[in-house]
C-alpha atoms as a PDB file:
ATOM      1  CA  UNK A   1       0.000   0.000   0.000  1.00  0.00           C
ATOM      2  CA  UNK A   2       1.460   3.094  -0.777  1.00  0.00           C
ATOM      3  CA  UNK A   3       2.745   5.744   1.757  1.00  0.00           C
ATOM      4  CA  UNK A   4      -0.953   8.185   1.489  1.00  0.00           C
ATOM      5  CA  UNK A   5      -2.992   5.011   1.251  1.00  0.00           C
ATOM      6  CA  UNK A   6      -1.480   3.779   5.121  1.00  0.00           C
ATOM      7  CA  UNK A   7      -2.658   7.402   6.671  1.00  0.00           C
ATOM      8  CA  UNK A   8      -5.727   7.999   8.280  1.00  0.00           C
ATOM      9  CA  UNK A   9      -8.080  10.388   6.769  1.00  0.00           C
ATOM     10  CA  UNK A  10      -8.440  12.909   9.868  1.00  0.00           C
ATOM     11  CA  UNK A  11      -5.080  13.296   9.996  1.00  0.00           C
ATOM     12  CA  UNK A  12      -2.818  15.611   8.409  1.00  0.00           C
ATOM     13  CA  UNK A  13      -0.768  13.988   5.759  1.00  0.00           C
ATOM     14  CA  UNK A  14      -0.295  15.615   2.778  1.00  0.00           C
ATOM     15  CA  UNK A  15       1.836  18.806   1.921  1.00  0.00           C
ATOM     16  CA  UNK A  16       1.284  20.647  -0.790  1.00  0.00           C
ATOM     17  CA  UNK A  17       4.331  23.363  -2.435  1.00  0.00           C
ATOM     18  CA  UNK A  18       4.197  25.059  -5.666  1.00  0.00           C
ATOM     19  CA  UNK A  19       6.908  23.539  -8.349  1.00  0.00           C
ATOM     20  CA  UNK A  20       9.591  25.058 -10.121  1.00  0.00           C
ATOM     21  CA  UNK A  21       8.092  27.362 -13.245  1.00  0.00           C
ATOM     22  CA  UNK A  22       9.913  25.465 -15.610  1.00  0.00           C
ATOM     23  CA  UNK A  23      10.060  22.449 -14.117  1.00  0.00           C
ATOM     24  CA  UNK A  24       6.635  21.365 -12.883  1.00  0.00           C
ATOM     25  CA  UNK A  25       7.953  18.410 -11.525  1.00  0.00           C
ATOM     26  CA  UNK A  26      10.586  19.569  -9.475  1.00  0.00           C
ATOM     27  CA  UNK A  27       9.617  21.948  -6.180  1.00  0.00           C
ATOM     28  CA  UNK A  28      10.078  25.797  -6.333  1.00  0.00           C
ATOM     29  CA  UNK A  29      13.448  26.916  -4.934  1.00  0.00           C
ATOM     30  CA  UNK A  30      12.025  28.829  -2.265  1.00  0.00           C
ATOM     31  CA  UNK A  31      10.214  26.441  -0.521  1.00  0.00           C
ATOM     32  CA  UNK A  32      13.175  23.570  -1.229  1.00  0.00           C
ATOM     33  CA  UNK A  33      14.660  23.737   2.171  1.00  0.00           C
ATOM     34  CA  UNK A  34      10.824  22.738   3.060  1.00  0.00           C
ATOM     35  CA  UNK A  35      10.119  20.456   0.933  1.00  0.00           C
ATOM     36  CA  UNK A  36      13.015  18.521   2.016  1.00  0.00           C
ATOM     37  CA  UNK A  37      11.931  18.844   5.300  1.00  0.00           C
ATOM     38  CA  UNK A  38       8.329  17.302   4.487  1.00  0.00           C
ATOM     39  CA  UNK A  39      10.383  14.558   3.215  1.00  0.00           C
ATOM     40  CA  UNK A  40      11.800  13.424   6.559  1.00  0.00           C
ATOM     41  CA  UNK A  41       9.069  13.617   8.599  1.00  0.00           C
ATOM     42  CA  UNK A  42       7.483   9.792   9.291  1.00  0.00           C
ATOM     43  CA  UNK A  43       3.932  11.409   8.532  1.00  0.00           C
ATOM     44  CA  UNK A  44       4.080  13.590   6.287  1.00  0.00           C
ATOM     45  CA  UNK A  45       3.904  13.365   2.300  1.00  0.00           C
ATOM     46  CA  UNK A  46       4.663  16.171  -0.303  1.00  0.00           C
ATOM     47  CA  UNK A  47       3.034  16.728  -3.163  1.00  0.00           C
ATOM     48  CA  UNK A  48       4.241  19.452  -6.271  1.00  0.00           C
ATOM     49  CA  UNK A  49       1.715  20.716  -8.236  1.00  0.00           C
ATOM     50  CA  UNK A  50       2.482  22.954 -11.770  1.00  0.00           C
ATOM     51  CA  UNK A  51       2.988  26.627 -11.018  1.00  0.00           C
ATOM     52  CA  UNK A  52       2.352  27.927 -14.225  1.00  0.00           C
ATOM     53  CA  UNK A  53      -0.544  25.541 -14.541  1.00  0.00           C
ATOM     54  CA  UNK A  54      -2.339  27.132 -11.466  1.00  0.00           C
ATOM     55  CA  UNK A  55      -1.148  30.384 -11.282  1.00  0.00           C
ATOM     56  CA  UNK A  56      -1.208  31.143 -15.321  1.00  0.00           C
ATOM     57  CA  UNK A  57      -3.499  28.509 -16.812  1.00  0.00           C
ATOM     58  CA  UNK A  58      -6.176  27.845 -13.655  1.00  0.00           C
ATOM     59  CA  UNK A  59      -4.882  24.023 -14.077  1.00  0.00           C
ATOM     60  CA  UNK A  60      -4.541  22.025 -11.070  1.00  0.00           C
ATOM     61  CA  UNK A  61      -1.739  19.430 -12.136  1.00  0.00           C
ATOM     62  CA  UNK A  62      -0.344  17.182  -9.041  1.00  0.00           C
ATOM     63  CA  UNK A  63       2.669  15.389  -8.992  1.00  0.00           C
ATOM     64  CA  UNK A  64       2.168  11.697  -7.517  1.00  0.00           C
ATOM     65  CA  UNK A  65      -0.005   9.087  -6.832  1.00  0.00           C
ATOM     66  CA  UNK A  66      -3.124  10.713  -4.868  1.00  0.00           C
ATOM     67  CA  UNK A  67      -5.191   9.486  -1.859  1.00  0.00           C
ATOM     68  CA  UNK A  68      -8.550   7.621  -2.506  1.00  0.00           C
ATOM     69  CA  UNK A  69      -9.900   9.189   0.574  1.00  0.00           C
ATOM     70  CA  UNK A  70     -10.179  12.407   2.172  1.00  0.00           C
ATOM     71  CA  UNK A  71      -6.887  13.443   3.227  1.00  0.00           C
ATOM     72  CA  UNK A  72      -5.897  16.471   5.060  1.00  0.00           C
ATOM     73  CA  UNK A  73      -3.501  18.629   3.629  1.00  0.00           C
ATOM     74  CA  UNK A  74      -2.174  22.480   4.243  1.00  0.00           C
ATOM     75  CA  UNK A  75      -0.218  24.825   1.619  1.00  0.00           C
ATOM     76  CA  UNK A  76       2.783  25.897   1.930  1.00  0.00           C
ATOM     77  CA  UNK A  77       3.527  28.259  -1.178  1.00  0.00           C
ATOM     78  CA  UNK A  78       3.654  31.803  -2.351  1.00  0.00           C
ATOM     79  CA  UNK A  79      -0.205  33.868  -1.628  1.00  0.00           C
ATOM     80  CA  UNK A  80      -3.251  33.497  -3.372  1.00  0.00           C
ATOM     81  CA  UNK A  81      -5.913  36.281  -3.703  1.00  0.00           C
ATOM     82  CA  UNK A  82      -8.984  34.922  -1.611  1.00  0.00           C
ATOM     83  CA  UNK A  83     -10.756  34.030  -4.844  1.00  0.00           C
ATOM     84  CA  UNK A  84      -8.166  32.014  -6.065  1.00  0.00           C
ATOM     85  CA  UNK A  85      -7.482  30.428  -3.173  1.00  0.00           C
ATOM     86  CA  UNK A  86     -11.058  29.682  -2.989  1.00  0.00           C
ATOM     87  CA  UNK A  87     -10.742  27.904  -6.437  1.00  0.00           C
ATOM     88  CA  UNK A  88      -7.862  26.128  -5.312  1.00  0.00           C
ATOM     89  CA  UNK A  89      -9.536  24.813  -2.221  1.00  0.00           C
ATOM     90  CA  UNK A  90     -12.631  23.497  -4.512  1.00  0.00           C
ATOM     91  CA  UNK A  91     -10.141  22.138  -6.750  1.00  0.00           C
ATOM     92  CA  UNK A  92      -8.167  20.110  -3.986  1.00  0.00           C
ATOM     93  CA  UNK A  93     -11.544  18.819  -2.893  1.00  0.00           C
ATOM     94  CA  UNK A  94     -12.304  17.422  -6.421  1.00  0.00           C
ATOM     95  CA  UNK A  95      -8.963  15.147  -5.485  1.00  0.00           C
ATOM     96  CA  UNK A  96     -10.060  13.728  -2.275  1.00  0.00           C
ATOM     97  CA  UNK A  97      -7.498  16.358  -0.756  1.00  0.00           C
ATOM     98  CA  UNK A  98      -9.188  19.151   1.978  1.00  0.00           C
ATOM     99  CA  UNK A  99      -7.130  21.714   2.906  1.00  0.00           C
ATOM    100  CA  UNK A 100      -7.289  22.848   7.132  1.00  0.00           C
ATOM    101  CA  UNK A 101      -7.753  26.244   6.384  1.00  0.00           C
ATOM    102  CA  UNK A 102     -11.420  27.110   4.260  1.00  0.00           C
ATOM    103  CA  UNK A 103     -11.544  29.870   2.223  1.00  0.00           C
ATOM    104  CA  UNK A 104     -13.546  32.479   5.187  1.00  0.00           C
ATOM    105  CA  UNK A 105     -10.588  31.799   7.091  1.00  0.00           C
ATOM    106  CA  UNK A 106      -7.899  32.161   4.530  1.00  0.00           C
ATOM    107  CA  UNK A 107      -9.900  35.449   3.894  1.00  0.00           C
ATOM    108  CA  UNK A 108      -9.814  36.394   7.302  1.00  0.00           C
ATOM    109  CA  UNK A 109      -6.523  36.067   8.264  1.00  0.00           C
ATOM    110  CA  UNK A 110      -5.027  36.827   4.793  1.00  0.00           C
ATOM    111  CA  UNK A 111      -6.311  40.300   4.701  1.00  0.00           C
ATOM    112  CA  UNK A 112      -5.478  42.506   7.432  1.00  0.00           C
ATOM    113  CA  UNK A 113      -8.347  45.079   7.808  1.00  0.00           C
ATOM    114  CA  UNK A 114     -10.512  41.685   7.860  1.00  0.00           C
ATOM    115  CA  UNK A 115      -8.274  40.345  11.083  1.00  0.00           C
ATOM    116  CA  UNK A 116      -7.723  44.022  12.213  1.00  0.00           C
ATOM    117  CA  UNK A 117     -10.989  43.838  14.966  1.00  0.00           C
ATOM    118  CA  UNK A 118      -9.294  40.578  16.098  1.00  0.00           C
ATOM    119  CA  UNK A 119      -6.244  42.456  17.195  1.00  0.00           C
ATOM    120  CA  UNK A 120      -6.773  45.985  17.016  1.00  0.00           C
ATOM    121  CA  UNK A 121      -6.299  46.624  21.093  1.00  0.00           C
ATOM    122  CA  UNK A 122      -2.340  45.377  20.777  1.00  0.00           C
ATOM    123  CA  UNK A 123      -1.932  46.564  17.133  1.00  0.00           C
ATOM    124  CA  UNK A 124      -1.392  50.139  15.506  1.00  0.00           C
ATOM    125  CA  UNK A 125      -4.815  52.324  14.097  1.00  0.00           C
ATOM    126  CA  UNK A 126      -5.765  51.669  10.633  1.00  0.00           C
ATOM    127  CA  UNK A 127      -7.711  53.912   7.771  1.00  0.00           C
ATOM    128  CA  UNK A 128      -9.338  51.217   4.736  1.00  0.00           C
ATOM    129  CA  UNK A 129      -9.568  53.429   0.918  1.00  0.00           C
ATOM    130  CA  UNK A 130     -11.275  51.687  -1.932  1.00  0.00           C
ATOM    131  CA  UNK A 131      -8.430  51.316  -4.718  1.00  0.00           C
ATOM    132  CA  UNK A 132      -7.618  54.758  -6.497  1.00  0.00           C
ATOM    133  CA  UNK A 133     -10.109  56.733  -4.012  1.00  0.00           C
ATOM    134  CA  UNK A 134      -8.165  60.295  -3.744  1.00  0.00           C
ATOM    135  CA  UNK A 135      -6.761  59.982  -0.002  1.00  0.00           C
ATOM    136  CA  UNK A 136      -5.753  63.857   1.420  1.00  0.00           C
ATOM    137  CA  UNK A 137      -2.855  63.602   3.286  1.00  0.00           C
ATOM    138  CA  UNK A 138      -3.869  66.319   5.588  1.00  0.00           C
ATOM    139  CA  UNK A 139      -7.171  64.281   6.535  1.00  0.00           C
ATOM    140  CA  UNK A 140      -4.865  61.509   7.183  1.00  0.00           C
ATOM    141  CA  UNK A 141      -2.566  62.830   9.983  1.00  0.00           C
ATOM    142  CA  UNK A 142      -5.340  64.819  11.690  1.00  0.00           C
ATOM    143  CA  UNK A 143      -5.277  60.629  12.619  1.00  0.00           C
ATOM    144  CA  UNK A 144      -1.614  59.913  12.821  1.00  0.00           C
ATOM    145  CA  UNK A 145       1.049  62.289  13.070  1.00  0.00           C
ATOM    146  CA  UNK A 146       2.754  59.479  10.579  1.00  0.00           C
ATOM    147  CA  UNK A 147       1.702  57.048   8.617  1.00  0.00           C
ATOM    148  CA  UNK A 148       2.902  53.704   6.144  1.00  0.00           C
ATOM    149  CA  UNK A 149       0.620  53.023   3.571  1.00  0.00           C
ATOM    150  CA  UNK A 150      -0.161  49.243   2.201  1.00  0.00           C
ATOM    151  CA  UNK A 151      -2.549  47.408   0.103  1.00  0.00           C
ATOM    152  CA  UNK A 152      -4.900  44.987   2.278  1.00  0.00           C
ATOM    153  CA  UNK A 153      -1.695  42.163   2.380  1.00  0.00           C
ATOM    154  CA  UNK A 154       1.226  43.724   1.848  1.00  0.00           C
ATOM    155  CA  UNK A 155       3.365  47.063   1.617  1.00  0.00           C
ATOM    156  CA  UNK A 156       6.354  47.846  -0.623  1.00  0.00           C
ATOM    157  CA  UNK A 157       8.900  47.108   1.341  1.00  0.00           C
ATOM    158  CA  UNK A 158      12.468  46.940   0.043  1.00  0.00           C
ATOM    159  CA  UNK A 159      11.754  49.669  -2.384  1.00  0.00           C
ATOM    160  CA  UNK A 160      12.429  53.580  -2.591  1.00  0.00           C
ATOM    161  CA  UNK A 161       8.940  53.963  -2.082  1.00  0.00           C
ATOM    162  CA  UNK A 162       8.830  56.061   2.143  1.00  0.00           C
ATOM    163  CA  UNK A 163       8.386  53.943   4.648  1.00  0.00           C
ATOM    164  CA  UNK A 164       6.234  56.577   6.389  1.00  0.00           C
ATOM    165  CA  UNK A 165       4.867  59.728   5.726  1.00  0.00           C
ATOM    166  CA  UNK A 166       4.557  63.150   8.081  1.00  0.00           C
ATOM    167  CA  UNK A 167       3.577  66.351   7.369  1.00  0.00           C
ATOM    168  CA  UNK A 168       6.949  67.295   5.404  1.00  0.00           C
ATOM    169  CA  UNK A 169       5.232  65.767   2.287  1.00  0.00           C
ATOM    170  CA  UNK A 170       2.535  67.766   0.331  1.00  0.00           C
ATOM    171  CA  UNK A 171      -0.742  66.323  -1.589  1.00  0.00           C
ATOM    172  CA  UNK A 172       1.110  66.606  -4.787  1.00  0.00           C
ATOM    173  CA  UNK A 173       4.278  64.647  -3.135  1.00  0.00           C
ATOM    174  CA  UNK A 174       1.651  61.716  -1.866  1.00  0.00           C
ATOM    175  CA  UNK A 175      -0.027  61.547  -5.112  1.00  0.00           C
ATOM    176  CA  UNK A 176       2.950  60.959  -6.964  1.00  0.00           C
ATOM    177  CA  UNK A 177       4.106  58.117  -4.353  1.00  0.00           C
ATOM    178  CA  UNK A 178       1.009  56.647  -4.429  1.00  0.00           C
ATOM    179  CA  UNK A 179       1.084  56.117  -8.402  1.00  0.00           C
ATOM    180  CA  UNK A 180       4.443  54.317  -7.315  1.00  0.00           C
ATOM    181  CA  UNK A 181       3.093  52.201  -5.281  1.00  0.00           C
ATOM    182  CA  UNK A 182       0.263  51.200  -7.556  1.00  0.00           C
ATOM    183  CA  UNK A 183       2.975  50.692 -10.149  1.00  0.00           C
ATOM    184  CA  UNK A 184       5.335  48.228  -7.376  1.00  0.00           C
ATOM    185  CA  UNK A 185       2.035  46.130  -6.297  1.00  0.00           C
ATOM    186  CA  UNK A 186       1.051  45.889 -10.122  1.00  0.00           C
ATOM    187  CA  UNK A 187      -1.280  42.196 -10.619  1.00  0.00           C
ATOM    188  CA  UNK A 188      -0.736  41.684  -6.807  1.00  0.00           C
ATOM    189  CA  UNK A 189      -2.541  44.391  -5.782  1.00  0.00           C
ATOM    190  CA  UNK A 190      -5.259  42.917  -3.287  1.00  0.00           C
ATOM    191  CA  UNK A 191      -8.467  44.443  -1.538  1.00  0.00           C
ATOM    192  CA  UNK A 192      -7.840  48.104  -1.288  1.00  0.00           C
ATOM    193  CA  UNK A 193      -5.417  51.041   0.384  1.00  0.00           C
ATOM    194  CA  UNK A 194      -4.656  50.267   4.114  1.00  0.00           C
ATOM    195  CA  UNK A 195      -3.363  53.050   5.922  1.00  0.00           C
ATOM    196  CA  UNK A 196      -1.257  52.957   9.257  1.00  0.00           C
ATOM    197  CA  UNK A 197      -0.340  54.443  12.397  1.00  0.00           C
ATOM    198  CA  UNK A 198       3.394  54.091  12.093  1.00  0.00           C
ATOM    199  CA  UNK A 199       4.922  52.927  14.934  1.00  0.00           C
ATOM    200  CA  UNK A 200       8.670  53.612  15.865  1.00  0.00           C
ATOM    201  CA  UNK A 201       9.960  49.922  16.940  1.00  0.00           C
ATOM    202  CA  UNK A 202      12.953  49.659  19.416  1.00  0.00           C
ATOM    203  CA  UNK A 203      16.327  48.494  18.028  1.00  0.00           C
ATOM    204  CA  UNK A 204      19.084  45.851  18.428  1.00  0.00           C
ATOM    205  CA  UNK A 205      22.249  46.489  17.238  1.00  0.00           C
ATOM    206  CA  UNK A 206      20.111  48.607  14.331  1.00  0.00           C
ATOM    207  CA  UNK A 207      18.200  45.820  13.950  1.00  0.00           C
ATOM    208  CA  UNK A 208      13.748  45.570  14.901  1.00  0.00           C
ATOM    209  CA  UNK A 209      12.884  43.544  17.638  1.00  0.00           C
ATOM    210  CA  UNK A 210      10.213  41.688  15.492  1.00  0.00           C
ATOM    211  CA  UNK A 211       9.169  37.772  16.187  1.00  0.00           C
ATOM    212  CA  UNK A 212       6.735  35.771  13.965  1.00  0.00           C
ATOM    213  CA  UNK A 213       4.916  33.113  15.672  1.00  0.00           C
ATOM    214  CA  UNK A 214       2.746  30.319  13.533  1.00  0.00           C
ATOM    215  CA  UNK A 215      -0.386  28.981  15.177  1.00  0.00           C
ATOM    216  CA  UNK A 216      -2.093  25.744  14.413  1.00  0.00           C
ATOM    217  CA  UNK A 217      -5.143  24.137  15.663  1.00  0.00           C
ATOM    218  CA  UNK A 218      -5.118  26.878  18.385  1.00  0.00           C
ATOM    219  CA  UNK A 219      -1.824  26.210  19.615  1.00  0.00           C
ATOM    220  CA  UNK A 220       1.700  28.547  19.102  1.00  0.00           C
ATOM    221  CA  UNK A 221       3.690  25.892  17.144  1.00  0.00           C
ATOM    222  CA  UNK A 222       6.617  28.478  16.838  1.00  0.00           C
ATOM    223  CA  UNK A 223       8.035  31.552  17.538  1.00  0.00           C
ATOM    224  CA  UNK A 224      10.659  32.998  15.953  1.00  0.00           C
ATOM    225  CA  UNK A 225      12.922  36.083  15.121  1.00  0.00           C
ATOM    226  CA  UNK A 226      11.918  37.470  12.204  1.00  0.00           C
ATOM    227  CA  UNK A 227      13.734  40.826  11.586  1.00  0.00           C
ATOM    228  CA  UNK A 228      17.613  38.789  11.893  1.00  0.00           C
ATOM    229  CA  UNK A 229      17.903  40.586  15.447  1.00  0.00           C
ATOM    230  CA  UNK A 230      20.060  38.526  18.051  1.00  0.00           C
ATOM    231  CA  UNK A 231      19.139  35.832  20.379  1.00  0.00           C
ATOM    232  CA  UNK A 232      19.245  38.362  23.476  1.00  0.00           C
ATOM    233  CA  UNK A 233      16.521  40.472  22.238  1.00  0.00           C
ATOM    234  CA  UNK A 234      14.123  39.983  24.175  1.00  0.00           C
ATOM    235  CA  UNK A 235      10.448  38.276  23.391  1.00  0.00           C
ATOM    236  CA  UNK A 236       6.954  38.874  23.051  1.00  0.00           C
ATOM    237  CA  UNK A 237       5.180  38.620  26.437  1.00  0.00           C
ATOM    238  CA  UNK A 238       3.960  34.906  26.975  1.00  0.00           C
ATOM    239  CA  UNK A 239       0.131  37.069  27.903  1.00  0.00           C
ATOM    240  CA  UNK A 240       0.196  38.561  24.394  1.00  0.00           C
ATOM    241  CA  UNK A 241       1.211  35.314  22.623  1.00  0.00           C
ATOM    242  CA  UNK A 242      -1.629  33.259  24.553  1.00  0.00           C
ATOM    243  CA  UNK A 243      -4.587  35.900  24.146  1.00  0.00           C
ATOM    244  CA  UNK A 244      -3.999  35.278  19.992  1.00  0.00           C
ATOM    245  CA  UNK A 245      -3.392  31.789  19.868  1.00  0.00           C
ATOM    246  CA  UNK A 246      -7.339  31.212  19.515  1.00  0.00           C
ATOM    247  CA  UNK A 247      -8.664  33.328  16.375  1.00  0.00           C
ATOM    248  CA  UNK A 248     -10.933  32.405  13.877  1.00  0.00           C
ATOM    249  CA  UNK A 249      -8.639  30.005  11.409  1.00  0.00           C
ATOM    250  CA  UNK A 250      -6.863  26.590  12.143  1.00  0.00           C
ATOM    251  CA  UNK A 251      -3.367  27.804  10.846  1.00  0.00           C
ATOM    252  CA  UNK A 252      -2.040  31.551  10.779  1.00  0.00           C
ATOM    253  CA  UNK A 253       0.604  34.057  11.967  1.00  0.00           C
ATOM    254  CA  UNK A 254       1.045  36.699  14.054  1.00  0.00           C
ATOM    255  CA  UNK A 255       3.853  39.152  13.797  1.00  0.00           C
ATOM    256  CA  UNK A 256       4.971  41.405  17.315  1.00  0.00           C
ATOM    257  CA  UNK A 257       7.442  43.601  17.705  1.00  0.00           C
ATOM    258  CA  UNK A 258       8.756  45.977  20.844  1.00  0.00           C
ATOM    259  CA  UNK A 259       8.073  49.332  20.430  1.00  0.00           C
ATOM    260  CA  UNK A 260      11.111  52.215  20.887  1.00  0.00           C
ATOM    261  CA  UNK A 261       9.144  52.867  24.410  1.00  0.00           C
ATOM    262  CA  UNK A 262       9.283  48.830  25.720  1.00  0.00           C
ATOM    263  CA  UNK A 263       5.652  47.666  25.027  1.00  0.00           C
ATOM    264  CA  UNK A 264       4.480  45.340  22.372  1.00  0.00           C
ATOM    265  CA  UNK A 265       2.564  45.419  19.282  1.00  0.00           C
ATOM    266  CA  UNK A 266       0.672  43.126  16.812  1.00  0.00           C
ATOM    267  CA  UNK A 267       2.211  44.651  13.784  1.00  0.00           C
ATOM    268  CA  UNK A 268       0.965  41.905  11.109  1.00  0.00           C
ATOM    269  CA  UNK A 269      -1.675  38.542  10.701  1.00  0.00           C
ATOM    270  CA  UNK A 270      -1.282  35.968   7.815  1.00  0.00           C
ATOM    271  CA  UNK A 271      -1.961  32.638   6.358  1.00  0.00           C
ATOM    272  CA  UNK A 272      -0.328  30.100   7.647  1.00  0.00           C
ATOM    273  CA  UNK A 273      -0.098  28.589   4.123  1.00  0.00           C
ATOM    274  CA  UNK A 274       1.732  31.774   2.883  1.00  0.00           C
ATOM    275  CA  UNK A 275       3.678  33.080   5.528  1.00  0.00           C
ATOM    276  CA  UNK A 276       7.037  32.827   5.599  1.00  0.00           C
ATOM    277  CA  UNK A 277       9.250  30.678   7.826  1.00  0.00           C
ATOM    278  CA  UNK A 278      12.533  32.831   9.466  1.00  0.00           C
ATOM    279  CA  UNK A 279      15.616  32.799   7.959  1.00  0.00           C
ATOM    280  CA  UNK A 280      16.742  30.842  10.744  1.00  0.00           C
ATOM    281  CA  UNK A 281      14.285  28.507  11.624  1.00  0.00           C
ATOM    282  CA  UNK A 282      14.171  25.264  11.955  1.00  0.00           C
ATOM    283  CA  UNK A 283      12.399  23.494   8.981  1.00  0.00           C
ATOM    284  CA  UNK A 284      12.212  20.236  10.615  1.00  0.00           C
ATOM    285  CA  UNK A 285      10.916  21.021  13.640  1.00  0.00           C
ATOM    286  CA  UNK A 286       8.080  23.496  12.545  1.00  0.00           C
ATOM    287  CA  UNK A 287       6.369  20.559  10.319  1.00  0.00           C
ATOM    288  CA  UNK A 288       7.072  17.918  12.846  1.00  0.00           C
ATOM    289  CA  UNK A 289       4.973  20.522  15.937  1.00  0.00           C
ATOM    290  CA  UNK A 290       2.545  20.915  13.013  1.00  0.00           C
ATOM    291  CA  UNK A 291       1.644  17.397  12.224  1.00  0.00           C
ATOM    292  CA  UNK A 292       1.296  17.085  16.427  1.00  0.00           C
ATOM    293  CA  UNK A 293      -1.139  20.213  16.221  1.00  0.00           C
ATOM    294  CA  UNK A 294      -3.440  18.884  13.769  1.00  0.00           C
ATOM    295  CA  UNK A 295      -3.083  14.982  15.166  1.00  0.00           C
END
């Protein structure tokens, strides 16, 4: 009997990472380091299916022999808008394969302003803008005296585009960044305009205090630092990490981070399935406390 065939069906068994783009049999080079992982765990199976053929064709093409029951399965791969995702989670179901996480709580946890009342006691003040509504910057920091701006997943970071503005920038300065940042997000723009209170975060050695820490089932599975700060930086509160550990999804993130002033912050919520892991964190060990969570 093969390996999926031997697992029980309410248990989580399958894997599932996005290939290479030219080689849809062979795992994206990202996620290789997990994948590899997946591979030594006892109970665990992955399973490659075609990027392009999702992504660019709407083709759901698995590598592999697949189960003849219901298997459980979670995603570990680059983000999905909520209706995709939702396509892909139909999809999987087709082939016997049900992903932990539904599409309401992909969507909830995926898009910030949607997890925002979750969190928003521990967590900076948010404005929500249609896409391309005109936004006065004046109107804005009557609210915050500064402010990052984001679509409803992610910001620009990396870029040239300001990682905050203040009042030294003028409507006609914010317009023109704002056509930037259209331009940077491009095809992954998602939702609409989120706009934040920008918070100044203490440093390490010049370096954020900022930890990531992966939930599943209800339970912290990890917590990690995810801004390459130093081991004696010091963590989120064990009160904080507890009073999260029970929102509305079976597998997300939370990020935290100290604030210049010593108190602690919700700064981010994700996906499980497309959050990233640390750079330094231990591949093996997250998917072996993540089969336990969801066994």
């Amino acid at each position: 009997m093969n390996k999926i065939g031997t697992m029980e069906a309410t248990r989580l068994s399958i894997v599932l990472f996005p290939s290479d783009y030219f080689n849809p049999s062979a795992v994206d080079g990202d996620f290789e380091k997990e994948y590899e992982a997946v591979l030594e765990q006892q109970n665990l199976i992955p399973i490659i299916f075609s990027y392009e053929g999702w992504f660019q064709q709407g083709r759901l093409i698995l590598s592999g022999e697949l189960p003849k029951l219901g298997t459980k399965a979670v995603y570990r791969g680059w983000m999905m808008g909520p209706e995709t995702y939702a396509q892909f989670y139909e999809a999987l179901k087709e082939r016997n394969i049900l992903l932990t996480t539904g599409p309401e709580e992909y969507e909830r946890l995926h898009i910030f302003p949607n997890a925002y009342p979750y969190v928003k006691e521990d967590s900076a003040r948010i404005l929500c803008f249609k896409l391309h509504e005109p936004i006065q910057i004046s109107a804005v920091l009557k609210e915050f005296p500064r402010f990052m701006v984001k679509d409803f997943v992610k910001s620009v970071k990396g870029t040239d585009f300001p990682k905050f503005f203040d009042s030294s920038f003028s409507q006609e300065d914010f317009e023109h960044w704002m056509e930037v940042f259209y331009k940077y997000r491009g095809e992954l723009l998602t939702g609409g305009i989120c706009i934040k209170e920008y918070l100044e975060l203490k440093k390490y050695d010049g370096k954020t205090n900022e930890y990531r820490a992966f939930y599943a089932n209800h339970e912290m599975i990890s917590l990690e630092p995810n801004s390459g700060q130093e081991t004696f930086a010091p963590t989120p509160p064990e009160q904080m990490l507890k009073k999260y550990q029970t929102l509305e999804s079976p597998f997300y993130t939370a990020d935290y981070a100290e604030l210049a002033e010593g108190s602690w912050r919700v700064i981010e919520t994700g996906d499980g399935s497309v959050s990233g892991l640390s750079d330094r964190q231990d591949a093996k060990a997250f998917f072996r406390a993540l089969y336990l969570a969801f066994s």
